[in-house]
C-alpha atoms as a PDB file:
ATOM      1  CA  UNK A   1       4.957 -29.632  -0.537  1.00  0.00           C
ATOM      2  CA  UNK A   2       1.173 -28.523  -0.471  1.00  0.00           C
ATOM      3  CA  UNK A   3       0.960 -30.123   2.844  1.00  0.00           C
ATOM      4  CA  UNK A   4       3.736 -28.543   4.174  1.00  0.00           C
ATOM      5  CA  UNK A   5       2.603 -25.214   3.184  1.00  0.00           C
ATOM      6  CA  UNK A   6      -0.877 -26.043   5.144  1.00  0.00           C
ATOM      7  CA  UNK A   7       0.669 -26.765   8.058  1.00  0.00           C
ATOM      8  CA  UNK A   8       3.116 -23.895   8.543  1.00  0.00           C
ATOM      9  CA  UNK A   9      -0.363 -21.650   7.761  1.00  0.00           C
ATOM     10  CA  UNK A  10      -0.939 -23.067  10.930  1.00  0.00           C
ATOM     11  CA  UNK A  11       1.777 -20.990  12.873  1.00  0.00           C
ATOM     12  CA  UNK A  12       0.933 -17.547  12.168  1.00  0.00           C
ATOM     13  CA  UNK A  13      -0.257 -14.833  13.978  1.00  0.00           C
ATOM     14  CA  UNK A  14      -3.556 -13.856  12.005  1.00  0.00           C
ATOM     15  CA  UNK A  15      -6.834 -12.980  11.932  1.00  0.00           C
ATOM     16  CA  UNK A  16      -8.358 -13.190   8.459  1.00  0.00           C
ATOM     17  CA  UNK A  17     -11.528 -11.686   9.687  1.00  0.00           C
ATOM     18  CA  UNK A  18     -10.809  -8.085  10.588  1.00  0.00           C
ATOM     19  CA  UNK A  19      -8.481  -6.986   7.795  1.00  0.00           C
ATOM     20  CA  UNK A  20      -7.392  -7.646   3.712  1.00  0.00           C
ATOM     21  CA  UNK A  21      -4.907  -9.840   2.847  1.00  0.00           C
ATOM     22  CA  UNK A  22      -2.289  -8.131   1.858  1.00  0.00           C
ATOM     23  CA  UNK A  23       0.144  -5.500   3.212  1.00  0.00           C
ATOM     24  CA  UNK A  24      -0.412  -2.104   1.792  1.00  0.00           C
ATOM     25  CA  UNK A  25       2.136   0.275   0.686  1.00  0.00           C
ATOM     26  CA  UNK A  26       2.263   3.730   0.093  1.00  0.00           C
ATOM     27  CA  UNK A  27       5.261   5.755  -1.377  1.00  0.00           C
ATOM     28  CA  UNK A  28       5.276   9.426  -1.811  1.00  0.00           C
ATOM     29  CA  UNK A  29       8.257  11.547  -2.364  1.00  0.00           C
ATOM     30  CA  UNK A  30       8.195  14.989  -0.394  1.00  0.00           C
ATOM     31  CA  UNK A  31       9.338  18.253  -1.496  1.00  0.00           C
ATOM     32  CA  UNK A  32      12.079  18.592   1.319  1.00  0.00           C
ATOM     33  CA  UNK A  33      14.029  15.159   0.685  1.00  0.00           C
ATOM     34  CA  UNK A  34      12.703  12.363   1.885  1.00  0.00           C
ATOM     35  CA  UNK A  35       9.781   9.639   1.714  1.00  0.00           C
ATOM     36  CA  UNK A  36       6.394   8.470   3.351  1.00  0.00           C
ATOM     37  CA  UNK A  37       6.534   4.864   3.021  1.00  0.00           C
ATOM     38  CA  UNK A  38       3.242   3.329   4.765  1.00  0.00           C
ATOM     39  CA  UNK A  39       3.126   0.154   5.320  1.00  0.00           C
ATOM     40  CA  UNK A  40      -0.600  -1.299   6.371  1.00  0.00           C
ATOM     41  CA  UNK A  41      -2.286  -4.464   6.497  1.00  0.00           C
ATOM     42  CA  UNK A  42      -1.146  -8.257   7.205  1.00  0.00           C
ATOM     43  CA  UNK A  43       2.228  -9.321   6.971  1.00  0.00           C
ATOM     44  CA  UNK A  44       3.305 -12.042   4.366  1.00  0.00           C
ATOM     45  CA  UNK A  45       5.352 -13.628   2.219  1.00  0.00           C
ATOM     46  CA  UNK A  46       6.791 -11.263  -0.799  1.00  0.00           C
ATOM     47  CA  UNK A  47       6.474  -8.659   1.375  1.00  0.00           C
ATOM     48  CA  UNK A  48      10.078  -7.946   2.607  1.00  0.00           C
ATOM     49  CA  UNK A  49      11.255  -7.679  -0.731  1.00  0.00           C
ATOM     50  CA  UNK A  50       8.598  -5.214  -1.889  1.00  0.00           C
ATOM     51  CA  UNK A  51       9.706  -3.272   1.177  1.00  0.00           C
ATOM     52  CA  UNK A  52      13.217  -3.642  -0.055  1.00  0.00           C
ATOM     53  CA  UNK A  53      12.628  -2.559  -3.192  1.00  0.00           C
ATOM     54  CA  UNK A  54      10.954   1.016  -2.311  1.00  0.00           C
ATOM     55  CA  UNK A  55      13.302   1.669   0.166  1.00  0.00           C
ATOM     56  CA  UNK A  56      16.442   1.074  -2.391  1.00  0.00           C
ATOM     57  CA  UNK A  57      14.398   3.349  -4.401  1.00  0.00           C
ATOM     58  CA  UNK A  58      14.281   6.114  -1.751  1.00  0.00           C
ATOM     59  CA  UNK A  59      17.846   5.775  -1.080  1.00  0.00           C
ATOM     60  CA  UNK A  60      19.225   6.199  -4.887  1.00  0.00           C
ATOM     61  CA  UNK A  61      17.282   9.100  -4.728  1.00  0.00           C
ATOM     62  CA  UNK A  62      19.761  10.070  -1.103  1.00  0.00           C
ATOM     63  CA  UNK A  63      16.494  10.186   0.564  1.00  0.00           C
ATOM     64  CA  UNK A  64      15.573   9.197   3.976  1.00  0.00           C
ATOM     65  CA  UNK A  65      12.590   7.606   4.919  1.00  0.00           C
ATOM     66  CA  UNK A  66       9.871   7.258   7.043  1.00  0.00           C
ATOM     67  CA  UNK A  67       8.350   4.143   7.441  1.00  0.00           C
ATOM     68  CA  UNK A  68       4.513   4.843   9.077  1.00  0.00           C
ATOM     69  CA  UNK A  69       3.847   0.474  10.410  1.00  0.00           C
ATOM     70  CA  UNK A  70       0.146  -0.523  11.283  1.00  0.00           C
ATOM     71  CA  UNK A  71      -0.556  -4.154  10.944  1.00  0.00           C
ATOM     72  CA  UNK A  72      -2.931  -6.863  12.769  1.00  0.00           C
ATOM     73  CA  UNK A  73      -0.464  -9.464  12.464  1.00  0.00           C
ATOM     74  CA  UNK A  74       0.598 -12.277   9.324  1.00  0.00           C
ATOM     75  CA  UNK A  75       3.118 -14.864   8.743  1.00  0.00           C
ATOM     76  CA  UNK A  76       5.475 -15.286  11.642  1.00  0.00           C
ATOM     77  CA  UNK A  77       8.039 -16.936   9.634  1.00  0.00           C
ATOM     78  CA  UNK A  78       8.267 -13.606   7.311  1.00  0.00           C
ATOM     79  CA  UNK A  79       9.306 -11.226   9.859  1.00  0.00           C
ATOM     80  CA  UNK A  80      12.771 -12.017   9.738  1.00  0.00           C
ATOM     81  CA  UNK A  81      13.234 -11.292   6.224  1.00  0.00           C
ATOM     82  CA  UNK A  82      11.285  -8.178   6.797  1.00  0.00           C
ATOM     83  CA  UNK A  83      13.280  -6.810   9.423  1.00  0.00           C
ATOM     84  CA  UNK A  84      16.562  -7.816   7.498  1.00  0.00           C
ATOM     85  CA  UNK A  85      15.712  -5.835   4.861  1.00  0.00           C
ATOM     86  CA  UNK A  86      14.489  -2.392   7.092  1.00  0.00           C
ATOM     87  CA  UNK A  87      17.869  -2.602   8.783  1.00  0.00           C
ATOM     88  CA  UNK A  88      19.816  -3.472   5.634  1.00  0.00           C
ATOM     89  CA  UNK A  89      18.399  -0.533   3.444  1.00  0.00           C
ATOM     90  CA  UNK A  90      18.668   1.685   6.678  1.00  0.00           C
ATOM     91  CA  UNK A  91      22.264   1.100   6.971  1.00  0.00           C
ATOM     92  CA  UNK A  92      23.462   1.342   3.234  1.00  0.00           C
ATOM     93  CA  UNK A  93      21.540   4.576   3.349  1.00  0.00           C
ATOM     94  CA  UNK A  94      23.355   5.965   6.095  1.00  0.00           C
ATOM     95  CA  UNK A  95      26.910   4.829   5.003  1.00  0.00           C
ATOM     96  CA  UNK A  96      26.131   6.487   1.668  1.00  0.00           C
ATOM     97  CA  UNK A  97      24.534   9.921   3.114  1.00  0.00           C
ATOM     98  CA  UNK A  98      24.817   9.911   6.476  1.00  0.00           C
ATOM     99  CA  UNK A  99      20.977  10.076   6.967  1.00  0.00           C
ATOM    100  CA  UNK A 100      18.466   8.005   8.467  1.00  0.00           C
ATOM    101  CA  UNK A 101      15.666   6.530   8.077  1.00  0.00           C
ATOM    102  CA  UNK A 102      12.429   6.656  10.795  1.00  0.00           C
ATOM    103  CA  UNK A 103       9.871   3.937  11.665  1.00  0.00           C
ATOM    104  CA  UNK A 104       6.944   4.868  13.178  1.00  0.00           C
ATOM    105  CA  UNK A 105       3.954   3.557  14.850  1.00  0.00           C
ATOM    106  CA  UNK A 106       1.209   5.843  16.239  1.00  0.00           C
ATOM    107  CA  UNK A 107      -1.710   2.982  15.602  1.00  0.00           C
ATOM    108  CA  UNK A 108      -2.285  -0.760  15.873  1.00  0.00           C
ATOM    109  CA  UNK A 109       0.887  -3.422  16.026  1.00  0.00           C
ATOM    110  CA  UNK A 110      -0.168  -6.786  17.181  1.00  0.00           C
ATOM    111  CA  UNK A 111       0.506 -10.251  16.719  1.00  0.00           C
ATOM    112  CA  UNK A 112       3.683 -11.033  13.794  1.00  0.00           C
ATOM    113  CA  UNK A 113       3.958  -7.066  14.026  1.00  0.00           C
ATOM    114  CA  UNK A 114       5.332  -7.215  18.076  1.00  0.00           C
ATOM    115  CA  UNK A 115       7.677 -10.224  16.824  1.00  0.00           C
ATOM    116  CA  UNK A 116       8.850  -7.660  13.864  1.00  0.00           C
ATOM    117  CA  UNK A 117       9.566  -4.651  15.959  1.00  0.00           C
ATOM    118  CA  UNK A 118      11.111  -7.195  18.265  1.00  0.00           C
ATOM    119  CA  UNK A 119      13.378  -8.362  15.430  1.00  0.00           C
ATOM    120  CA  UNK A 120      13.990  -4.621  14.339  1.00  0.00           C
ATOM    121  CA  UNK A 121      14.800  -3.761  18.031  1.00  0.00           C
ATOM    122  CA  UNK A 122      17.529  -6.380  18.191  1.00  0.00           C
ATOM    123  CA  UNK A 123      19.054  -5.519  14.657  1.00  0.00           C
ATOM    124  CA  UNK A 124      18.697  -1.997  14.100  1.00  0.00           C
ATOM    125  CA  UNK A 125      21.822   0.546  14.082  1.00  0.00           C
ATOM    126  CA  UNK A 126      20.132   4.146  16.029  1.00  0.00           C
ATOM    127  CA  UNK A 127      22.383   5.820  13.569  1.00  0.00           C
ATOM    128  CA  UNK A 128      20.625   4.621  10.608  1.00  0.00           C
ATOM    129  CA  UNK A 129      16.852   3.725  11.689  1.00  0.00           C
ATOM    130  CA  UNK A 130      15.115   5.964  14.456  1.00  0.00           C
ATOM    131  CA  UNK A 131      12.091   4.019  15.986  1.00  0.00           C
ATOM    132  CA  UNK A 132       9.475   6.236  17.224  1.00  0.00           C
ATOM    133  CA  UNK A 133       6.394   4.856  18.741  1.00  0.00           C
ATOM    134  CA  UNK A 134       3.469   6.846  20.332  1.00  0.00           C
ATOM    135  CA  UNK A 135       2.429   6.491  24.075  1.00  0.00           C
ATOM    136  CA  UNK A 136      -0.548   5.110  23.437  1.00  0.00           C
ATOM    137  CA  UNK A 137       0.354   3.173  20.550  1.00  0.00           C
ATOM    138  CA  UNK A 138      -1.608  -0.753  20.844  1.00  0.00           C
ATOM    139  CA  UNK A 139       0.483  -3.633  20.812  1.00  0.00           C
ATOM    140  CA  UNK A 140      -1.319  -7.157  21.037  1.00  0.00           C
ATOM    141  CA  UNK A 141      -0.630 -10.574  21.552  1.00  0.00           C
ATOM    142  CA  UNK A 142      -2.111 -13.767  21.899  1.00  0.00           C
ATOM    143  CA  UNK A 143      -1.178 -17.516  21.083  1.00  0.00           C
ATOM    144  CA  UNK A 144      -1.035 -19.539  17.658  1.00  0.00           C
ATOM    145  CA  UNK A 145      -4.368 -19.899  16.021  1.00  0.00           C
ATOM    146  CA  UNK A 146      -5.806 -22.090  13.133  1.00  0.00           C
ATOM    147  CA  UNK A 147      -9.010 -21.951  10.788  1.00  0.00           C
ATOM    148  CA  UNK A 148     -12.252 -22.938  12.262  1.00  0.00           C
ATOM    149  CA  UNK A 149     -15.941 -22.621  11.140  1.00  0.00           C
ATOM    150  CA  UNK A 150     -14.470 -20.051   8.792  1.00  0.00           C
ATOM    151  CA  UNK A 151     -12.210 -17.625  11.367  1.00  0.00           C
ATOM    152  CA  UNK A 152      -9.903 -17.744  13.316  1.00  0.00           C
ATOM    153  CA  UNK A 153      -9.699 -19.617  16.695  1.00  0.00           C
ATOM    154  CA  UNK A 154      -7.491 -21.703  19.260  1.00  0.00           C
ATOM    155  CA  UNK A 155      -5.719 -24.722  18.096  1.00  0.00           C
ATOM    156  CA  UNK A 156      -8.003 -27.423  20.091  1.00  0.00           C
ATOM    157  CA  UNK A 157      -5.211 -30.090  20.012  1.00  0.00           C
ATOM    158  CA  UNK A 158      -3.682 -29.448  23.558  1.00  0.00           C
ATOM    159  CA  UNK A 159      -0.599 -31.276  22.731  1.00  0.00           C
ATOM    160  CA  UNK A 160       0.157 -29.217  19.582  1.00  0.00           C
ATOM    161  CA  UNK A 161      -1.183 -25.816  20.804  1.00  0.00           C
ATOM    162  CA  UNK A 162       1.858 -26.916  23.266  1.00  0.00           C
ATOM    163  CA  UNK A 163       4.077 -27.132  21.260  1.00  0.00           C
ATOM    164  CA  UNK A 164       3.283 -24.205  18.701  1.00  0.00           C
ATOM    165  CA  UNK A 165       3.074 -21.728  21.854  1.00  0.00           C
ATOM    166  CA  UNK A 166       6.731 -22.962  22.837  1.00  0.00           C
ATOM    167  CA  UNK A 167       7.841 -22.127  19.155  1.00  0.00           C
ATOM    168  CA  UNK A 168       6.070 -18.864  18.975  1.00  0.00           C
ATOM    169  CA  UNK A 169       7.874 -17.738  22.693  1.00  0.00           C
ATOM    170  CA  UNK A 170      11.051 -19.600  21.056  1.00  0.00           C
ATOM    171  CA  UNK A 171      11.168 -16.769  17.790  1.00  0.00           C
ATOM    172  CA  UNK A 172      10.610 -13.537  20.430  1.00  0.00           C
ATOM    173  CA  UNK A 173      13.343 -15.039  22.372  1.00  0.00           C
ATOM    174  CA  UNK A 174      15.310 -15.396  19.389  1.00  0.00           C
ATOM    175  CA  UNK A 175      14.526 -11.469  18.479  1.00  0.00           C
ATOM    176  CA  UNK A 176      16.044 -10.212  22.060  1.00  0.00           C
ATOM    177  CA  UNK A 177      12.831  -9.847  24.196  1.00  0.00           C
ATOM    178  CA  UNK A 178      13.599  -9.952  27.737  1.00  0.00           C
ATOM    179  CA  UNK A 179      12.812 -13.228  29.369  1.00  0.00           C
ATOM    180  CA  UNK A 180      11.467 -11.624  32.384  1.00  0.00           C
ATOM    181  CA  UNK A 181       8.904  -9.988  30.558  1.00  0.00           C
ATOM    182  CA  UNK A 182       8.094 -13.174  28.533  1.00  0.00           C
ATOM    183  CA  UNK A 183       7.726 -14.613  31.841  1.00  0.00           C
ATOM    184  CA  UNK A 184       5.786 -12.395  33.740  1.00  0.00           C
ATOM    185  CA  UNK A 185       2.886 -12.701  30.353  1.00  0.00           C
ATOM    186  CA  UNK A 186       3.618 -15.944  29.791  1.00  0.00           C
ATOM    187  CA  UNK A 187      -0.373 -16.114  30.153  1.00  0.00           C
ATOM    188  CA  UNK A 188      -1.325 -13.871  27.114  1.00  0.00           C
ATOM    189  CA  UNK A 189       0.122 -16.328  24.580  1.00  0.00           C
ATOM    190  CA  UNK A 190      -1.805 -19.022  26.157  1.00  0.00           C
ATOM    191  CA  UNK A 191      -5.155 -18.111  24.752  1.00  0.00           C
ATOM    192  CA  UNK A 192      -6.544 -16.617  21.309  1.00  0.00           C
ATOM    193  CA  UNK A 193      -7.320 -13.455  22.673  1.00  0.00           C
ATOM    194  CA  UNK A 194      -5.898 -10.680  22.157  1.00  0.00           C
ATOM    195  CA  UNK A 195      -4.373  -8.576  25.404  1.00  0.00           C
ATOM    196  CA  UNK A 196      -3.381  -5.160  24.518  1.00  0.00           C
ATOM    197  CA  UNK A 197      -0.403  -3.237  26.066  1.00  0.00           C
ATOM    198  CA  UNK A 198       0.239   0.388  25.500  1.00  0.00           C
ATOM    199  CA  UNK A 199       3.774   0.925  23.838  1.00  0.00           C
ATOM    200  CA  UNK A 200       4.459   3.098  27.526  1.00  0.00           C
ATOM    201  CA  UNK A 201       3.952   0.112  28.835  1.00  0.00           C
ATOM    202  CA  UNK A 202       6.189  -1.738  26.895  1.00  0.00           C
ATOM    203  CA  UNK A 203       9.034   1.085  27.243  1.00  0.00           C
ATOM    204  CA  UNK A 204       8.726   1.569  30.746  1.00  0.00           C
ATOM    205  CA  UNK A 205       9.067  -2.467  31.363  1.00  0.00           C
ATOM    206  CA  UNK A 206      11.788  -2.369  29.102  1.00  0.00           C
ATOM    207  CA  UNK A 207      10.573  -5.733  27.346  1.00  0.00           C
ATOM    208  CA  UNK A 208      12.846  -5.665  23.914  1.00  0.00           C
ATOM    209  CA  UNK A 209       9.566  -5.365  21.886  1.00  0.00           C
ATOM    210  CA  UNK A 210      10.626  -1.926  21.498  1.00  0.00           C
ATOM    211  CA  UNK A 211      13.572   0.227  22.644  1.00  0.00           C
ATOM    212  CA  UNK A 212      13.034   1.669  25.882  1.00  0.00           C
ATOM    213  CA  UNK A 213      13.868   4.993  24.228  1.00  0.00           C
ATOM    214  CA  UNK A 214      11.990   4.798  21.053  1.00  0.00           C
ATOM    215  CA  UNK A 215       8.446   6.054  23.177  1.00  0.00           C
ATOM    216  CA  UNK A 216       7.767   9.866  22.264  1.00  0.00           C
ATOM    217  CA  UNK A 217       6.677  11.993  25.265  1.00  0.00           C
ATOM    218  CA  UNK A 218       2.805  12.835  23.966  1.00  0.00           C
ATOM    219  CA  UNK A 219       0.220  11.697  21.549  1.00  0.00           C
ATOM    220  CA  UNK A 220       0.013  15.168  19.220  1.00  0.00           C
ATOM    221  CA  UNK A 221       0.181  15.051  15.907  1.00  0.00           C
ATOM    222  CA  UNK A 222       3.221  13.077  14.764  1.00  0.00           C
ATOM    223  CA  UNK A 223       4.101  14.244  11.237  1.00  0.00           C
ATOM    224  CA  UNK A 224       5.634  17.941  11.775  1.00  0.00           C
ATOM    225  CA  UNK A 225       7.716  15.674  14.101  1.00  0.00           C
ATOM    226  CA  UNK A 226       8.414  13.364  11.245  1.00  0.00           C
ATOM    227  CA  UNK A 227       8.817  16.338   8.698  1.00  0.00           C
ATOM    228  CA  UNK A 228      11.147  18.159  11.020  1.00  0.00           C
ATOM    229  CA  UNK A 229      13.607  15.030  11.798  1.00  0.00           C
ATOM    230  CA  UNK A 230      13.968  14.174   8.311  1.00  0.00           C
ATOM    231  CA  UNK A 231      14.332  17.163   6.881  1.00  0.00           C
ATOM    232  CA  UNK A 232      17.265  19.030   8.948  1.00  0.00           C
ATOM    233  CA  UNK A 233      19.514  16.423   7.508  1.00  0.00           C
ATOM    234  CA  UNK A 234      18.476  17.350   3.888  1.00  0.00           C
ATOM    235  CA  UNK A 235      20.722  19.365   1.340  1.00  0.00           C
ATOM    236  CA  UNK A 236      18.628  20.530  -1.539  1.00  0.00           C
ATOM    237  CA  UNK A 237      20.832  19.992  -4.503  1.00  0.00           C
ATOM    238  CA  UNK A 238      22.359  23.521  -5.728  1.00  0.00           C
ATOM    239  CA  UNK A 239      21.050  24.961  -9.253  1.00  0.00           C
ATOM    240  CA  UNK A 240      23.124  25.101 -11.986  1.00  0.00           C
ATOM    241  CA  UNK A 241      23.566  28.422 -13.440  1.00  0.00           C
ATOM    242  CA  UNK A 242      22.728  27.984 -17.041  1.00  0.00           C
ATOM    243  CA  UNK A 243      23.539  31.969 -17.805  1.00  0.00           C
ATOM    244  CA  UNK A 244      25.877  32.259 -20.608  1.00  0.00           C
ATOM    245  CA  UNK A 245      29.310  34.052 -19.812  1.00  0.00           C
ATOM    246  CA  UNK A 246      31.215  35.954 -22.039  1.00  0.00           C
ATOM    247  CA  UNK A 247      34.910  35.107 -22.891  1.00  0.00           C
END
């Protein structure tokens, strides 16, 4: 079982060196109905069900939430579970309120991340989860990597850098990306390096990593955006009027 555990360490999209290791997350309630959740750092395992969990929490409350996403990378194997449960909560929430919630990303999504918003992409309902990304928002990719000399580098056995490559393509496949995007970068998962795309890029290319419509039109300040979307669908509950009456 230990070895097994080892290996699929092996197939990940990570780099140990330039972040913690662990995902971040941030909840605050906001006076006008609804919730910052920020979500930063690595994605792995546990995490979609500590996602879950604040999100329910939002939702018995009838608020919607926005979900603010920067991450290097992680696990790939966790992103399904991940996305499940961003959808999932999305969509009870709007069945039970008819609100939404809103993920954002105005900063860094590479590696695992670009096979999560992939996964979203594919799964998500636009009447429960709004995806909003920022023009100049970084996406990166690059192939599977191991541990070396203490860091991250490319797998040096051609025959199962081969095969791990095929795998990784195999899950963004899976998630909906178009294969004539895959194909036309098929050369930025061969190596360890990260190549950065701008999320316009992505939108305009219409490559499934994101939706095509989900790119805002500028790079200001994104949270009176945020503030204002969430908000208009708010009801403030009504005050009870404790005054006494006489009979």
């Amino acid at each position: 079982m230990g070895q097994l555990i080892f290996v699929l360490s092996f197939f990940m999209f990570y780099v140990f060196s330039q972040t913690s290791v662990a995902l971040e997350l941030f909840y605050s309630e906001e006076d006008n109905g609804f919730t910052y959740l920020t979500a930063n750092g690595p994605l792995v395992t546990n995490d979609a069900a500590r996602i879950k969990a604040l999100l329910r929490k939002s939702r018995k409350s009838n608020r919607a939430t926005a979900i603010l996403l920067t991450s290097p990378g992680g696990f790939l194997e966790v992103t399904p579970a991940i996305a499940q449960a961003i959808v999932d909560e999305s969509n009870h929430l709007q069945r039970l309120t008819s609100r939404h919630n809103l993920l954002v990303i105005n900063e860094e999504c590479s590696s695992a991340c670009t096979a999560l918003m992939a996964a979203i992409t594919k799964r998500h309902n636009p009447q429960s989860l709004k995806i909003w990304v920022t023009p100049d928002a970084r996406f990166g990719f690059h192939s599977p990597v191991e541990p070396h000399d203490g860091k991250m580098s490319e797998i040096r056995d051609e025959n199962e850098r081969t095969s791990r490559t095929k795998k990784q393509l195999d899950y963004y496949t899976d998630f909906g990306v178009s294969a004539q995007w895959l194909s036309t970068y098929k050369s930025v998962f061969m190596h360890s390096e990260i190549t950065e795309f701008s999320a316009l890029k992505l939108c305009s290319e219409q490559s499934r990593i994101i939706p095509p419509s989900s790119c805002l039109d500028d790079n200001n300040d994104v949270i009176p955006k945020i503030e204002q979307e969430l908000s208009k669908t708010y009801l403030a509950p009504k005050k009870r009027d404790r005054s006494r009456k006489k009979l």
